[in-house]
PDB file of N, CA and C in Angstrom:
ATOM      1  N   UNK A   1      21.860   4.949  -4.521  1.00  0.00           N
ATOM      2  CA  UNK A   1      20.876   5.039  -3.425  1.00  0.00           C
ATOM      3  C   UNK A   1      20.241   3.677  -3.153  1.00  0.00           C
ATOM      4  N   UNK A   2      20.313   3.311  -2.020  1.00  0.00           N
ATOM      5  CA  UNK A   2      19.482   1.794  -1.315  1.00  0.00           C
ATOM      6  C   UNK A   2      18.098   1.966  -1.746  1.00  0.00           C
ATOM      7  N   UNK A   3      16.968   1.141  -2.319  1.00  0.00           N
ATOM      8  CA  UNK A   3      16.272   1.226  -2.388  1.00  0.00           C
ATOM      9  C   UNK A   3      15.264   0.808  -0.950  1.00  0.00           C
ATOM     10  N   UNK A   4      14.073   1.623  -0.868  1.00  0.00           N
ATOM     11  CA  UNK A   4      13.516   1.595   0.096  1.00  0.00           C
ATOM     12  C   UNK A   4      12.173   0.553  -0.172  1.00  0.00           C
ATOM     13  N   UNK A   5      12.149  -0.304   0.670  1.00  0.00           N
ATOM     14  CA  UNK A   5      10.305  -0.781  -0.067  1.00  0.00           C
ATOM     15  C   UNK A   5       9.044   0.505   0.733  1.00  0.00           C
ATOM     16  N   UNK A   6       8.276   0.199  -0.329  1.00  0.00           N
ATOM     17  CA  UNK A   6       6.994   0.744  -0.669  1.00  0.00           C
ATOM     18  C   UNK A   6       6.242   0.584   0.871  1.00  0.00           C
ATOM     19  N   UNK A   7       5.933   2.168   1.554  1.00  0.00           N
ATOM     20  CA  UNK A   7       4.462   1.592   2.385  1.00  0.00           C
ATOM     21  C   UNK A   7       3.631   1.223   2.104  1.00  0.00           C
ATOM     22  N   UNK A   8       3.108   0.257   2.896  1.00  0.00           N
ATOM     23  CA  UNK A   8       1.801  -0.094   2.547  1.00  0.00           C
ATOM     24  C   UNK A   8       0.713   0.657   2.579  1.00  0.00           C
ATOM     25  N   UNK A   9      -0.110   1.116   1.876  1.00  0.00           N
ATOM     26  CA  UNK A   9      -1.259   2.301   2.494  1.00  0.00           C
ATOM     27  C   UNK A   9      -2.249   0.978   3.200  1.00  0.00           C
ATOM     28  N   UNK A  10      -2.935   1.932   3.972  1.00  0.00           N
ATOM     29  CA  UNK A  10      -4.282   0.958   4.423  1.00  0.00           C
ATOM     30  C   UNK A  10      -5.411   0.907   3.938  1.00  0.00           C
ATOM     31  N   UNK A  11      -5.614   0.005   3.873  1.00  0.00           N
ATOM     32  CA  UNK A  11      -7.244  -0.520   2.698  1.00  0.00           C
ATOM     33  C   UNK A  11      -8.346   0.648   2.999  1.00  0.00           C
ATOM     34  N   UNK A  12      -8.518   1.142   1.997  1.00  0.00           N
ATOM     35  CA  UNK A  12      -9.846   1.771   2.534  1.00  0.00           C
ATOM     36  C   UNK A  12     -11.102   1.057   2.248  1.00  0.00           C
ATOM     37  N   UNK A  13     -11.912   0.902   3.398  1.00  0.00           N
ATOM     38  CA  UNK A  13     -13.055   0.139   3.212  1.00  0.00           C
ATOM     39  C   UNK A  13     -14.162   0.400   2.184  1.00  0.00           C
ATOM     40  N   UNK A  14     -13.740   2.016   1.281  1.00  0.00           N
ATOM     41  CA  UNK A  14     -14.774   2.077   0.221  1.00  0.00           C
ATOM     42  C   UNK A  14     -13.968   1.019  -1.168  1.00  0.00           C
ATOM     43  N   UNK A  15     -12.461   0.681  -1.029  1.00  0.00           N
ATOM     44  CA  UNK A  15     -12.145  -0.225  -2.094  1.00  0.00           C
ATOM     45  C   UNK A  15     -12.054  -1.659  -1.681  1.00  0.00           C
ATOM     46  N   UNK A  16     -12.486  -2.083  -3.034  1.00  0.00           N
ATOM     47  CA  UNK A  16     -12.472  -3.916  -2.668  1.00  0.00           C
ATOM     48  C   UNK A  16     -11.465  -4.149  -2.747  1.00  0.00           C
ATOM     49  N   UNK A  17     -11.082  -5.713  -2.109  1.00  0.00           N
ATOM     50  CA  UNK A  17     -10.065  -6.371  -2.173  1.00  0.00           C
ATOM     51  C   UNK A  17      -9.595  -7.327  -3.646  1.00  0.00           C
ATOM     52  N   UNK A  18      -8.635  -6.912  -3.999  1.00  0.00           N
ATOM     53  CA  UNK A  18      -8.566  -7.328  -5.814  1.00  0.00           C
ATOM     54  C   UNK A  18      -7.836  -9.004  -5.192  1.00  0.00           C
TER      55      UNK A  18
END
């Protein structure tokens, strides 16, 4: 099986940016 990349989820503004 081809590997697929990962969606990105979208930031939720209650988590910080690491």
């Amino acid at each position: 099986m081809p590997r697929r990349p990962k969606k990105n989820r979208r930031m939720s503004k209650d988590e910080p940016k690491n």
